[in-house]
Each structure stands twice: as structure tokens, then as C-alpha cells.
Protein backbone atom coordinates (compact mmCIF):
# COMPACT_ATOMS: atom_id res chain seq x y z
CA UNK A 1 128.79 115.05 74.63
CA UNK A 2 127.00 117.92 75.85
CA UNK A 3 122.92 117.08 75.99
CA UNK A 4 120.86 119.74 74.33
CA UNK A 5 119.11 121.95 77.05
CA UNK A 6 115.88 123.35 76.27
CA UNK A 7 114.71 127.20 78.39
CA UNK A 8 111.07 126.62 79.27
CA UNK A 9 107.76 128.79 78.60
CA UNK A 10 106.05 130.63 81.59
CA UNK A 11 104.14 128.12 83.24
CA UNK A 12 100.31 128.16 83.14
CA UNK A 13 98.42 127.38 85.86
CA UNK A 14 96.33 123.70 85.45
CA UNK A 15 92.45 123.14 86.32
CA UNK A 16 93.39 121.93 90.06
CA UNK A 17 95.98 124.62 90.50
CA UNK A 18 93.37 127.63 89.39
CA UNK A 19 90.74 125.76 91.66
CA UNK A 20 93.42 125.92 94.64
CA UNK A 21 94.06 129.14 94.45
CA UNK A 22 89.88 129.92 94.65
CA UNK A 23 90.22 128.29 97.71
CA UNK A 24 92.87 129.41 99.32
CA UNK A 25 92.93 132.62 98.02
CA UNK A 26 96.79 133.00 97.05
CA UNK A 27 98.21 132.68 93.58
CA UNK A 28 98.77 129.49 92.02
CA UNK A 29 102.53 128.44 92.04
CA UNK A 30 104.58 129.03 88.78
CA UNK A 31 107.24 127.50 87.24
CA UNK A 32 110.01 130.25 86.89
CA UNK A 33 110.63 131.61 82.96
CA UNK A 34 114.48 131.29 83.90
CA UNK A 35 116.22 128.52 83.86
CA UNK A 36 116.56 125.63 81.39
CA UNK A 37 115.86 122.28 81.44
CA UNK A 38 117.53 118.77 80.41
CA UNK A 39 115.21 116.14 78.43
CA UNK A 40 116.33 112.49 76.91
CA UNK A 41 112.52 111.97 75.69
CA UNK A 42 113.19 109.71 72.39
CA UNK A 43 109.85 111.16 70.18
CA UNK A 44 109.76 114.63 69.48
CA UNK A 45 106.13 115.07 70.54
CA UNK A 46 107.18 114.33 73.91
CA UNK A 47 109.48 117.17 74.48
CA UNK A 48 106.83 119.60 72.94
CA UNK A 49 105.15 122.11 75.19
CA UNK A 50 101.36 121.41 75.74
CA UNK A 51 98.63 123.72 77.32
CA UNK A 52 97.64 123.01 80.58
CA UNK A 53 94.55 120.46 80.60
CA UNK A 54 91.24 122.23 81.00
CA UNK A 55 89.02 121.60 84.13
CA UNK A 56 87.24 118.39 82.61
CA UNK A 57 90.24 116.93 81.45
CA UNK A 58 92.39 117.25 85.04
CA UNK A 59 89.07 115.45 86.13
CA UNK A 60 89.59 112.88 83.68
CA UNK A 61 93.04 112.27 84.50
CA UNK A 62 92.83 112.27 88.03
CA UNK A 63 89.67 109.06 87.23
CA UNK A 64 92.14 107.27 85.21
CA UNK A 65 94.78 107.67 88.53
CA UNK A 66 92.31 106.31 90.49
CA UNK A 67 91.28 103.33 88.01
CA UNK A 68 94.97 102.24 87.75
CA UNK A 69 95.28 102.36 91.87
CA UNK A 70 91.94 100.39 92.25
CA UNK A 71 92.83 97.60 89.90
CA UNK A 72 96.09 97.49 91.67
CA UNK A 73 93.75 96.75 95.06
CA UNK A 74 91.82 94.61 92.70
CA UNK A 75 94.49 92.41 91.99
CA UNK A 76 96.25 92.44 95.54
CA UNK A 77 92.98 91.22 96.97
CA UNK A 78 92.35 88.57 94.52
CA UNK A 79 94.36 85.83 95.98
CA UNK A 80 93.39 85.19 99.35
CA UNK A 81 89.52 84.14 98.20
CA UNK A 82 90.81 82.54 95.45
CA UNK A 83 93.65 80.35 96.94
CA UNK A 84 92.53 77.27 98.67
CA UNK A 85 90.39 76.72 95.33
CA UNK A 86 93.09 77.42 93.49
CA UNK A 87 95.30 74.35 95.61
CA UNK A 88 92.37 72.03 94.75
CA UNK A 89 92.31 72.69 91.22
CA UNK A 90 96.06 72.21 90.92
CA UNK A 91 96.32 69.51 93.51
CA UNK A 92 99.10 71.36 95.40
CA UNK A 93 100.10 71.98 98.80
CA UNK A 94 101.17 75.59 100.23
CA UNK A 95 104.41 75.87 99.23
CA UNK A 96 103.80 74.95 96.05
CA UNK A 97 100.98 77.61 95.43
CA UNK A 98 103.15 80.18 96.80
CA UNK A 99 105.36 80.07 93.90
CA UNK A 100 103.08 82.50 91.96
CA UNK A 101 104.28 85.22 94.66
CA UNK A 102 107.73 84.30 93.84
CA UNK A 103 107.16 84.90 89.82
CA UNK A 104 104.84 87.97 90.46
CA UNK A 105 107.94 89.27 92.92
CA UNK A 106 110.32 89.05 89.49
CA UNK A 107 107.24 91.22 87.73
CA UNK A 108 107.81 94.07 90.24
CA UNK A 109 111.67 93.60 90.29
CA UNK A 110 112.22 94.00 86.39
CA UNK A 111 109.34 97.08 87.02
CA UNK A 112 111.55 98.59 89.69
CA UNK A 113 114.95 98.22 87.58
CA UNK A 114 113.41 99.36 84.46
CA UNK A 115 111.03 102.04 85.75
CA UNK A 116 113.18 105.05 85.69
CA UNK A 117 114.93 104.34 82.00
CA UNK A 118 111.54 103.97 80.42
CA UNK A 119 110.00 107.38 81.95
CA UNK A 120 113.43 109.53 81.15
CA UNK A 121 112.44 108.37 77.66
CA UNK A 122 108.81 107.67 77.22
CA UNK A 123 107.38 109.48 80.17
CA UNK A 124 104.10 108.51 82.06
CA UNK A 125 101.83 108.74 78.70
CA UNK A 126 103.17 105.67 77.33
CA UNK A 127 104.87 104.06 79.87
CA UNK A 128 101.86 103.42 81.92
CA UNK A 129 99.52 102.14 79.33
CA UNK A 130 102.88 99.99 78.64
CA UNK A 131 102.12 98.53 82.31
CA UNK A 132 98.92 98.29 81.48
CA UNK A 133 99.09 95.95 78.50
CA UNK A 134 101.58 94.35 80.29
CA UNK A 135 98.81 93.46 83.08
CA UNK A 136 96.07 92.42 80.94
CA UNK A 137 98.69 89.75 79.28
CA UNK A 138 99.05 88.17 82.41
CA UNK A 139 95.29 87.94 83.14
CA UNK A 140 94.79 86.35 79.45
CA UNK A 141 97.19 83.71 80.81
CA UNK A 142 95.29 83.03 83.74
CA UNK A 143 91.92 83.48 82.42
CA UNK A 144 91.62 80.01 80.77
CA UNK A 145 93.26 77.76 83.86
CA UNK A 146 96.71 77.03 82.02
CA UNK A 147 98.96 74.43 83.09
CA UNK A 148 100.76 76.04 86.68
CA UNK A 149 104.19 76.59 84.98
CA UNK A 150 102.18 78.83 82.60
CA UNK A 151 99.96 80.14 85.12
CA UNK A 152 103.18 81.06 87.33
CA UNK A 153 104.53 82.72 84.47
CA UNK A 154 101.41 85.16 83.51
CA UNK A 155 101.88 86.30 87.16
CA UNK A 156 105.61 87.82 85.68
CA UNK A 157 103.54 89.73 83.27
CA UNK A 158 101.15 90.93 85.52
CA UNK A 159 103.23 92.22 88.07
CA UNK A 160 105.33 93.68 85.42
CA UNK A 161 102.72 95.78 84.45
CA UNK A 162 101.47 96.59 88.07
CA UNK A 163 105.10 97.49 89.31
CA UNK A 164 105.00 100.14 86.21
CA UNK A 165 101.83 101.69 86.75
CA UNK A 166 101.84 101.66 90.84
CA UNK A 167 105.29 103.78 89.93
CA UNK A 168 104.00 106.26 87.81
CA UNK A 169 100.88 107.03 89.10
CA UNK A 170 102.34 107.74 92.42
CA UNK A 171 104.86 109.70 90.95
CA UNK A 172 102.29 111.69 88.70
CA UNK A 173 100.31 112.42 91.79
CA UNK A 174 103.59 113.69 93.56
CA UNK A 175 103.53 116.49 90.92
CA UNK A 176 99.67 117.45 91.78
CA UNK A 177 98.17 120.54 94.04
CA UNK A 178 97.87 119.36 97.08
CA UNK A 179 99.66 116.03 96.68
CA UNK A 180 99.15 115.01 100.00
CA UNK A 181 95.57 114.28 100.51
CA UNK A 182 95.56 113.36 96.88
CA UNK A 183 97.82 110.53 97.85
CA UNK A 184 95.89 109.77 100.74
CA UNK A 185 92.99 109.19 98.48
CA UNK A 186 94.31 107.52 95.50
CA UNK A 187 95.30 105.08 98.17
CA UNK A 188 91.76 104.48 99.58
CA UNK A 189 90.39 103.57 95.58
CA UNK A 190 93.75 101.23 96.22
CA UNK A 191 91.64 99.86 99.30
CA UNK A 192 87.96 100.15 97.71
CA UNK A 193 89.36 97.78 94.86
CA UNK A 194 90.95 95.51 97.11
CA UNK A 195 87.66 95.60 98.93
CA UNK A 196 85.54 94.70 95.93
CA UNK A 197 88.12 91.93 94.86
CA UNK A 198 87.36 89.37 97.32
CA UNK A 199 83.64 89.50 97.61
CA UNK A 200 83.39 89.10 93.63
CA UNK A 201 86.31 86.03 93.86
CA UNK A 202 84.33 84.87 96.65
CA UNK A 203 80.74 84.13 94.58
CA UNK A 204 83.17 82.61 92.14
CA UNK A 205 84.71 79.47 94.39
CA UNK A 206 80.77 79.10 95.71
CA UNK A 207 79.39 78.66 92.56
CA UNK A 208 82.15 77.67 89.85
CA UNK A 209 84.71 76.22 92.21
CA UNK A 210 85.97 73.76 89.66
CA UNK A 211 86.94 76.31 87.19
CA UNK A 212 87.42 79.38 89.31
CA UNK A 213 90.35 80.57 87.15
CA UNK A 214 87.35 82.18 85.28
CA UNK A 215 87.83 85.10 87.56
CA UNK A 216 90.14 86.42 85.78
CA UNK A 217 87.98 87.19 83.01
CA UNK A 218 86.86 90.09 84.94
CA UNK A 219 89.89 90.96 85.74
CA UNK A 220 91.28 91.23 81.94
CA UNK A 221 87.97 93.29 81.57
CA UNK A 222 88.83 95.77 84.36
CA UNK A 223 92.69 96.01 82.82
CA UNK A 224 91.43 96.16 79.29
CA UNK A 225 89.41 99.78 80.59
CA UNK A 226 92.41 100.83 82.49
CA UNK A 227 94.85 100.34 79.19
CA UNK A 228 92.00 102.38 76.75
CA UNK A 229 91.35 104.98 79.55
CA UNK A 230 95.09 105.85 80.15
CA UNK A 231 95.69 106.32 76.00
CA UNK A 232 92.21 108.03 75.72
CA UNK A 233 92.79 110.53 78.59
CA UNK A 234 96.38 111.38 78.75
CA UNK A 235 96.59 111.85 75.29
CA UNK A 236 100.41 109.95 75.35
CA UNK A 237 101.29 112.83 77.80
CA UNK A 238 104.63 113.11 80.09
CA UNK A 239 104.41 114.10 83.54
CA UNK A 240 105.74 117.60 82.30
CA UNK A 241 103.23 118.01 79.95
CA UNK A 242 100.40 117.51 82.11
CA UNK A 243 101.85 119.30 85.50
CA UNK A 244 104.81 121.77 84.51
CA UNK A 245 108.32 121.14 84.03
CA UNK A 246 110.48 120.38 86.88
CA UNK A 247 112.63 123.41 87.26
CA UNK A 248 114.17 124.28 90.37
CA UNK A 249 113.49 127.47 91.40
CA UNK A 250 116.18 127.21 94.56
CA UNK A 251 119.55 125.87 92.83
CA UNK A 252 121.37 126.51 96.72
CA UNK A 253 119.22 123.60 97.59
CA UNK A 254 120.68 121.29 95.39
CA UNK A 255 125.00 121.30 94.91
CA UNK A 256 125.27 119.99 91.70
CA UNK A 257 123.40 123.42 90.36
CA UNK A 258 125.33 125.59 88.77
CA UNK A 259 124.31 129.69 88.91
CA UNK A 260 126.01 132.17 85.96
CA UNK A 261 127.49 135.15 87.63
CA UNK A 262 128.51 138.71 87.50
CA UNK A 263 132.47 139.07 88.29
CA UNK A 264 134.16 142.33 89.11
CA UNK A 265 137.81 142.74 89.06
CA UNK A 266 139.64 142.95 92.61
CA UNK A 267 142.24 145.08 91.15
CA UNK A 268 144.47 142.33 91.91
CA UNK A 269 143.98 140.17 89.27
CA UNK A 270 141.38 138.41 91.10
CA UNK A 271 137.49 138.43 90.72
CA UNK A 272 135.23 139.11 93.77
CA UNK A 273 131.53 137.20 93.07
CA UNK A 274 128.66 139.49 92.39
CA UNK A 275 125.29 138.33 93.39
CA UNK A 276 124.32 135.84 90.79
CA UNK A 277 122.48 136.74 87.69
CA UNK A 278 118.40 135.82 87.00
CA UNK A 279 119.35 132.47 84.99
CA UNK A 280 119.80 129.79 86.09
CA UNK A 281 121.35 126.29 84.98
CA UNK A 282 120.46 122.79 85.90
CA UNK A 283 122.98 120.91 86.04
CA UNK A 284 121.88 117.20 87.85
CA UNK A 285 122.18 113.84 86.35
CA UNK A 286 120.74 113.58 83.36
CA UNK A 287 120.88 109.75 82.70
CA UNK A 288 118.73 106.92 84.09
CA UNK A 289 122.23 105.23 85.66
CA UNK A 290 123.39 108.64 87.28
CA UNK A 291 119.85 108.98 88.39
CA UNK A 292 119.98 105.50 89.86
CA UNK A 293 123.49 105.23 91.10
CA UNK A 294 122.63 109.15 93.17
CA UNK A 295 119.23 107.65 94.60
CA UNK A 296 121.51 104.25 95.94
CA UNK A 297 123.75 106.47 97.63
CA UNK A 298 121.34 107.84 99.92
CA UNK A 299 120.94 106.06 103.04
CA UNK A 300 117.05 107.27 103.58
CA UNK A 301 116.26 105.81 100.39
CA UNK A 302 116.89 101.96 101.51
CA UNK A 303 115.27 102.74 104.96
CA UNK A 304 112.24 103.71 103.19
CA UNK A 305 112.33 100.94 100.30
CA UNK A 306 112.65 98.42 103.35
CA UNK A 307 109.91 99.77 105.25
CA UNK A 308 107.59 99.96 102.42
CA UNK A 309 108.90 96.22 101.20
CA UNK A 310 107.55 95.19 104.86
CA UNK A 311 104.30 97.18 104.92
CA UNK A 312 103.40 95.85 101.65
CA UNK A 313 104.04 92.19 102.32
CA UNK A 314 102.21 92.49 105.87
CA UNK A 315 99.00 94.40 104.11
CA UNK A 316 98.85 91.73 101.39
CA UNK A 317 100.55 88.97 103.49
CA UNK A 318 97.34 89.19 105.74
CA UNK A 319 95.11 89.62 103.04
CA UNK A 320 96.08 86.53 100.95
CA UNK A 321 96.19 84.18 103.77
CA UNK A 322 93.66 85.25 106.06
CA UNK A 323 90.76 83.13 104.66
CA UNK A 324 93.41 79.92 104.71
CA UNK A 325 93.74 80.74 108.64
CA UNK A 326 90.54 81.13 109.41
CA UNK A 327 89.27 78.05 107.63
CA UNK A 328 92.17 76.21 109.03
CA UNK A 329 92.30 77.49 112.66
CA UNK A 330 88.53 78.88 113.28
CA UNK A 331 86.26 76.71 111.21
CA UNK A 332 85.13 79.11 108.23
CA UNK A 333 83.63 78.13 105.12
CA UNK A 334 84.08 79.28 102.35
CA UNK A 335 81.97 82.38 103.34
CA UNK A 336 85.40 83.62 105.01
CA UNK A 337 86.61 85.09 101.72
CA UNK A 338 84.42 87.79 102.99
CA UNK A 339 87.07 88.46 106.23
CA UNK A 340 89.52 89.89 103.21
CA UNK A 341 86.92 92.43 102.12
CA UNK A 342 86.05 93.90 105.82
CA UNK A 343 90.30 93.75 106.12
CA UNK A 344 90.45 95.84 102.82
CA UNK A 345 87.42 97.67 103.92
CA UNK A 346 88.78 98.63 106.89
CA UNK A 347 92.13 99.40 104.78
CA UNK A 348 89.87 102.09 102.83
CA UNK A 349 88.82 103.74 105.67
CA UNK A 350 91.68 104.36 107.62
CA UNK A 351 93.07 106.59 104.72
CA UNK A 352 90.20 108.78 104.45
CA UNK A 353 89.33 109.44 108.01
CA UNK A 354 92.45 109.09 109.76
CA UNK A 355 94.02 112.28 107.50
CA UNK A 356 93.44 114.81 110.40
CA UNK A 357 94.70 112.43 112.79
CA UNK A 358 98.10 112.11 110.89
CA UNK A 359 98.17 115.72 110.19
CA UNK A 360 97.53 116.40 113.94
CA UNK A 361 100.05 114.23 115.67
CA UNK A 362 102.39 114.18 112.52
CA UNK A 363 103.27 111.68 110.01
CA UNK A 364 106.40 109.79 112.19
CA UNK A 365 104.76 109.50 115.43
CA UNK A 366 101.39 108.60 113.49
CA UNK A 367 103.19 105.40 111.84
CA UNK A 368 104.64 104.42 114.95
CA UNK A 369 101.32 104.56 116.97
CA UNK A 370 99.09 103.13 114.02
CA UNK A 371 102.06 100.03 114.28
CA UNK A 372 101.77 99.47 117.99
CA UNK A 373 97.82 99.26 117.62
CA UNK A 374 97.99 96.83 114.76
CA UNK A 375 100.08 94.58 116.45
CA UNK A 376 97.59 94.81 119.66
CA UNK A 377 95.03 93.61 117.04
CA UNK A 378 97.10 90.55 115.50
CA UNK A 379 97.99 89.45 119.06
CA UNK A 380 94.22 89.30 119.69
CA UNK A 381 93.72 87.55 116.66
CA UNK A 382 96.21 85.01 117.69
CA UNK A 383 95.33 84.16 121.21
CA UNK A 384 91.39 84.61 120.69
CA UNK A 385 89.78 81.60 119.09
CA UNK A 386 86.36 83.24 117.77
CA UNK A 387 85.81 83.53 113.81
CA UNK A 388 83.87 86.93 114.37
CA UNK A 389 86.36 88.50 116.94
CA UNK A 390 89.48 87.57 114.70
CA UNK A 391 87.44 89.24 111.71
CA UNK A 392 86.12 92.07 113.52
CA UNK A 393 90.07 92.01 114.45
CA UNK A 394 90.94 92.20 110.88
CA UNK A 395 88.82 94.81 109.66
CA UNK A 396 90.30 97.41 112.61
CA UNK A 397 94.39 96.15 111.72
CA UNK A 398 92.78 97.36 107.63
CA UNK A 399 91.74 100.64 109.46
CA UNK A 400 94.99 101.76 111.08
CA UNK A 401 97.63 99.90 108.00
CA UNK A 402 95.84 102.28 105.88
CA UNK A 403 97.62 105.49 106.34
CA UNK A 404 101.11 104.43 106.10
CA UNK A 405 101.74 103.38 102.31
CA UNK A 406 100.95 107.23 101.88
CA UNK A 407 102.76 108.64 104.46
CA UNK A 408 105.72 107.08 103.05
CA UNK A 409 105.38 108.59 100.09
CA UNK A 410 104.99 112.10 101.36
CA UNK A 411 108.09 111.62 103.31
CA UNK A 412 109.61 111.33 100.36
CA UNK A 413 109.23 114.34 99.22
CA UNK A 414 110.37 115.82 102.48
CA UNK A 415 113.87 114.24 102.08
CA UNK A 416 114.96 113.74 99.37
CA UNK A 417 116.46 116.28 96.40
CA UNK A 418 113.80 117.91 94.30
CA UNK A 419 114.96 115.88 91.29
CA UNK A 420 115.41 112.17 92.76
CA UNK A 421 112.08 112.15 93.86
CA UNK A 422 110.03 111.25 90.83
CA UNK A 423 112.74 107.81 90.64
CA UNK A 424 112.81 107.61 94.16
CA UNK A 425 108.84 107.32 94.19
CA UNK A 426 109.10 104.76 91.35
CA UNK A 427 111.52 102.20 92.72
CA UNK A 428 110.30 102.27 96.57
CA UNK A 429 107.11 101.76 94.91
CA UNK A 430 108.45 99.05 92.49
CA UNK A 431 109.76 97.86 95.85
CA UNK A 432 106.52 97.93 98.16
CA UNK A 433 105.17 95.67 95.40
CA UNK A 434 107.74 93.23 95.41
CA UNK A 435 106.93 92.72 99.09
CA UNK A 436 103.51 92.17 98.43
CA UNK A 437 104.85 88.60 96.18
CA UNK A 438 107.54 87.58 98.57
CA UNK A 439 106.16 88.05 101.91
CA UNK A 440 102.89 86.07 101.12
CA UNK A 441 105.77 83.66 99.88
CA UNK A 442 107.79 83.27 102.32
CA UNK A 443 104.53 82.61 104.49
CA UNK A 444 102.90 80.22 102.72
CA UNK A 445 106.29 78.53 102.51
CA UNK A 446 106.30 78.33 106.41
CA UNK A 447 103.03 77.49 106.53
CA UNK A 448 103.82 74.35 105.09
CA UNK A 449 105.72 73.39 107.57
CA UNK A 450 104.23 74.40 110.82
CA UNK A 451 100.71 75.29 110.17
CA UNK A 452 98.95 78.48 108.82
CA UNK A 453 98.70 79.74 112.55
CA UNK A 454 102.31 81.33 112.02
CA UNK A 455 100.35 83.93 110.04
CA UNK A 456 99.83 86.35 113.24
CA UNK A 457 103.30 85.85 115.23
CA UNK A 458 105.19 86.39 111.60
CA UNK A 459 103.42 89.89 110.88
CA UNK A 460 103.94 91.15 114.25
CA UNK A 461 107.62 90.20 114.13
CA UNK A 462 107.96 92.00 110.85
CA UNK A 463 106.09 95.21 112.09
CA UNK A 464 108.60 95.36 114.85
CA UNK A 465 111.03 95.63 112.23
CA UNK A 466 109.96 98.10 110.19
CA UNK A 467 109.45 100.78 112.92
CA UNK A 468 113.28 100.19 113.67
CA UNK A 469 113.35 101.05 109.50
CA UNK A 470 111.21 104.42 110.49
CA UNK A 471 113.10 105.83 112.86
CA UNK A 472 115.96 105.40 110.97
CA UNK A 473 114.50 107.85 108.10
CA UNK A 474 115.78 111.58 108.36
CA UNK A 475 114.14 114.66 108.90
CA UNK A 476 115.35 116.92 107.09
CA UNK A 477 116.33 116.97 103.59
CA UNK A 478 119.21 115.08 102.48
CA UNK A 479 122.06 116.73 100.84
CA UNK A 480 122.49 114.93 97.33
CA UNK A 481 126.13 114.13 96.40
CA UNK A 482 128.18 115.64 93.92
């Protein structure tokens, strides 16, 4: 059955779009009046035109971005402060407390699987207050110390809801003026939260170590706001109805478009092709599977979703078990829960002021160089045997991690076909977070056995990996298949 196709209205330049164009001085882009467009949105508000959201409100919007990205850092840099109280109040060992990565790891695979079915029907307005919810459940689990089976299982919920949100709001900010720094950005509130996380969870195990769980009151606070603000400020809203609809303005750039054409007879009983007419027809998969099965056919795709699943599990990997090794191997205290904040700190500032240094050498070599000097850094910390060097250490492996989760996603948009990106985005997102459950995991599980020291060798082994998983990634644009 043929899906109904819709023509679009001229597009009308958003707040941030007419503010780019002061600043630049050239017009702001516009979605062509030709062309028509597919939708499987199941409410009929959602395929309904909207006017572009006034300067205040873009504002708005982009604050609720950045208040989903830094309660994602919030709750990435929770754990490592929180954990050795955590193995005291549930008289368990390492491996045993590592299990909550394994159950927040299912959270982010069900998010990745079910990410790009939900949006093709519900779109970002409802889908990431969904994820929302979905977050603040877990946190009611955890807020009252449950028995572990129960806690375990409130970390499904939450990651659930994080692997939702983390994919649409880096897919919404895909679809922004000047997406790249914007990405850069929304990444450093990613850091500033992650920042904040420890040094709060950190006054918790000094003063109510025996019921520490109480933590995550503040955390079901912070997730409460980012629910209300998402329904308050995007109004319900799909991506299209807040930045334009995707229509491709260049259908030789994508095979499965199909132009209408002028034909002219031979005089042989054959046609000779005119140049094609002004409308054009898109034509591309219009269901979640075809979506899916198209963005698993494309080799790029799995050598970015790798390397993110590796960044992601090193950043938080060295995060959550950084206070463990220090307190093991260097003698902290409990005072080195604040190591984690400088490491997130540090995480914050490399992706504000190392922008012009990615722009200047370019993204590729960038990641590569950033790599090698973060594995200098976690060499030192594992030969030097000084608390303050290994967290001075830290902070400067925070600084130059930083960039990469963005660059990755502006690759992204370099490569691959205008209309896989926004799923693409989601699952290698969906992805990045299931690395950040199963490589603190798999860590803690082999800490158990040889001693929280593997920390350092383990992260530069996997760094070495993922730069093979870099320069595997194309440069140019892939061709999507028919």
C-alpha cells in the first residue's frame, strides 16, 4: 500500500537561522517548496505544520538540550564516588557491584533497538520526555536503597530513558544552524554535569555513608525538571516541527530518489530524457525496519558504533573506577571522589577550547593525536605512584577525551545519506551508551581477579583499538543502497 505523501509549505527561517544569517551576512537556508515528503507520525497534530519558534523559545529549547545532556553527565559521573560505599552497604565484592553496568547496558540496548520506531511515530516531542520518565523511574528505585536485585533492575529503567534522550537530543541538534559547535557544546554541559556529579556524591559517602543511596534523591529531582521542561518547552514538537522538514533538495545524491521528467519522442518510437522537471519525489525507506536494515548495511556505520562503544566505556570506564584505584593503589580517602570531578572537569574543557584546534588540524587527524596523548597520560598514571600526579594525570586525559564523542557525530553527517542520519545518530548514540555499562563491567569484573591496577593497561589497550576503528571510517559520503 502506497503511504500518503504530504508537499510541504515554504520553509521559514527559525530564531537561530535569522540570527546566522545577521552574522554571516548570507541568507538563511530554505527548505525547497518542491518536493513532497513521507510521514508515519500516529497523532494528527504531529504531522501538522507549525511556525517556526520565536527567538525566546529556540532559547528555551536549546536550555532544555542542554539540561537533558547534563543530567546524562550527571548520571555517568555518579558511580565512581558512589561505588566503594555502595560495596559496603551491599556487602559485595567487585564483580558483584558491576552487575548494575550489565542491567544499565540492557537500558541502552532496548533504547538503541527501539529508538528509531518510536521517533518515525512519535517524534522527539514525546519520545524524549518518554526517556525522561523512563529515567526518573529508575532513580525512584534507587532512591530508597532497595534490595540489589531491585536496585540492578531500576538501572534498566534508567538507562532506558538515558539511551532515548542521549539519541534524540543529538539528533535534534544535528538539524540546528551551525550544528557543529552546537554539538561541541551540548557535549561540554555533558562534562559540566558529570563534573558536578561527583563532588555532590562525594559530601554524601562523608557524611551519610550508611545510607548513601539517598543520592539519588537529587537525582530524581534533577530528572523530574528535565521531564516538565521537555513537555513545557517543546510543546510535544517533532524534529520537523521545530527545524524544517527534511527534504532533499539534491535527489542525484541519493539513488533511491526518483525525479518526474519531460520525454520527447525520438521519432523512433523511443523517448530521449529532457532535463527533469521542478518536482521532485522522495522516494527512501519509509519504515523503521527499511530504515534499520539500510543503516546495517553500511560498513561506516559499525566502524563508528564501535568506536563510539569504546570511547564511551573508556570516558566512563575511568570515571567510575578511578576513585577505587586510587584508594586501592595510592592511598586516597575518601576525598578522592574529587579525582572524578577534575577528570570530568578536564572532560568539559577540552570541548570548548580545543574547537579551533580540531577545526585547524581537522577532525581525523585531531582524534588520532588527542588518542596518542591520552594514552601518554594513562601510562604515566600507571608507572607513577603519586596521588596528585595520577590526578593531575586524570584531569589532562578529561581535557583531550573531550572532543571526540562530538567529532563522531559530525562525521556522521559527512558520510552518511541525508536521510539515515537522524537513525544513524540515534543508534551509535544508543550504542556509545551501552559502552559506558559494559566497559566499567567488564573492568570491575577483572578487577576482581587481579587487582584494580588493570584499570590503566585495559584503557590504553582499548584506545589502540579504536583508532584502528577510525581509520577505517570513510571520507566521503557513502552511496546508500537501493
Amino acid at each position: 500500500m502506497t503511504e500518503k505523501i504530504e508537499s510541504p509549505p515554504a520553509h521559514h527561517p527559525n530564531a537561530l537561522e535569522r540570527l546566522t544569517s545577521l552574522v554571516t551576512g548570507e541568507e538563511p537556508p530554505a527548505t525547497p517548496t518542491t518536493g513532497e515528503y513521507h510521514t508515519n507520525y500516529v497523532f494528527a497534530r504531529l504531522r501538522e505544520d507549525k511556525p517556526p519558534p520565536g527567538r525566546y523559545h529556540m532559547w528555551g529549547m536549546l536550555a532544555a538540550l542542554y539540561l537533558v545532556m547534563f543530567l546524562a553527565g550527571w548520571n555517568d559521573g555518579t558511580q565512581g564516588p558512589l561505588l566503594p560505599s555502595l560495596q559496603e552497604y551491599y556487602n559485595i565484592n567487585y564483580l558483584v557491584i558491576s552487575i548494575i553496568w550489565v542491567f544499565n547496558m540492557l537500558g541502552f540496548l532496548l533504547a538503541g533497538l527501539t529508538n528509531v520506531f518510536l521517533t518515525d511515530r512519535f517524534g522527539f516531542g514525546i519520545v524524549a520526555p518518554f526517556g525522561a520518565m523512563c529515567q526518573v523511574l529508575g532513580y525512584i528505585f534507587m532512591c530508597w536503597g532497595p534490595p540489589y536485585p531491585l536496585f540492578c533492575f531500576a538501572f534498566v529503567c534508567s538507562g532506558y530513558g538515558l539511551g532515548l534522550q542521549d539519541a534524540q537530543v543529538n539528533t535534534m541538534a544535528s538539524r540546528l544552524p551551525n550544528a557543529n559547535n552546537l554539538l561541541f557544546l551540548m557535549h561540554a554541559v555533558y562534562g559540566l554535569g558529570a563534573t558536578a556529579s561527583p563532588l555532590v556524591a562525594t559530601q554524601f559517602v562523608k557524611h551519610v555513608r550508611s545510607k548513601v543511596y539517598y543520592y539519588y534523591f537529587v537525582s530524581l529531582g534533577l530528572g523530574l525538571a528535565t521531564a516538565v521542561t521537555l513537555l513545557v518547552v517543546f510543546q510535544l514538537r517533532t524534529e520537523d516541527q521545530v527545524a524544517g522538514r527534511r527534504v532533499e533538495d539534491h535527489p542525484e545524491s541519493v539513488p533511491q530518489a526518483v525525479t518526474e521528467t519531460e520525454t520527447k519522442s525520438d521519432g523512433e518510437g523511443g523517448a530521449e530524457v529532457a532535463a527533469p522537471a521542478a518536482r521532485t519525489v522522495k522516494t527512501g525507506p519509509t519504515s523503521s525496519g527499511s530504515k534499520m536494515k539500510q543503516i546495517m548495511r553500511i560498513s561506516a556505520t559499525h566502524y563508528m558504533a564501535l568506536f563510539i562503544l569504546l570511547y564511551v566505556g573508556v570516558e566512563v570506564g575511568i570515571g567510575g573506577w578511578a576513585t577505587s584505584f586510587l584508594i586501592a593503589e595510592r592511598g586516597g580517602g575518601d576525598s578522592s571522589g574529587y579525582v572524578s570531578a577534575g577528570y570530568f572537569g578536564g572532560l568539559t574543557i577540552g570541548r570548548v577550547v580545543l574547537i579551533p584546534v580540531t577545526n585547524f588540524i581537522g577532525k581525523r587527524l585531531a582524534t588520532h593525536v588527542f588518542t596518542l596523548l591520552c594514552i601518554a597520560l594513562m601510562v604515566v598514571v600507571w608507572t607513577v605512584k603519586s596521588l596528585i600526579g595520577n590526578a593531575v594525570a586524570y584531569a589532562f586525559v578529561g581535557v583531550f577525551l573531550g572532543p571526540m564523542y562530538p567529532i563522531v557525530m559530525i562525521v556522521i553527517l559527512d558520510v552518511m545519506p541525508f536521510e539515515l542520519q537522524a537513525g544513524t545518530i540515534g543508534w551509535i548514540a544508543s550504542l556509545g551508551q551501552v559502552g559506558s555499562a559494559f566497559m566499567p563491567f567488564v573492568t570491575g569484573a577483572i578487577s576482581q581477579k587481579h587487582g584494580v591496577w588493570i584499570l590503566q593497561p585495559l584503557m590504553i589497550s582499548i584506545m589502540g583499538v579504536w583508532m584502528v576503528c577510525w581509520a577505517l571510517v570513510p571520507r566521503t559520503r557513502v552511496q546508500q543502497r537501493a
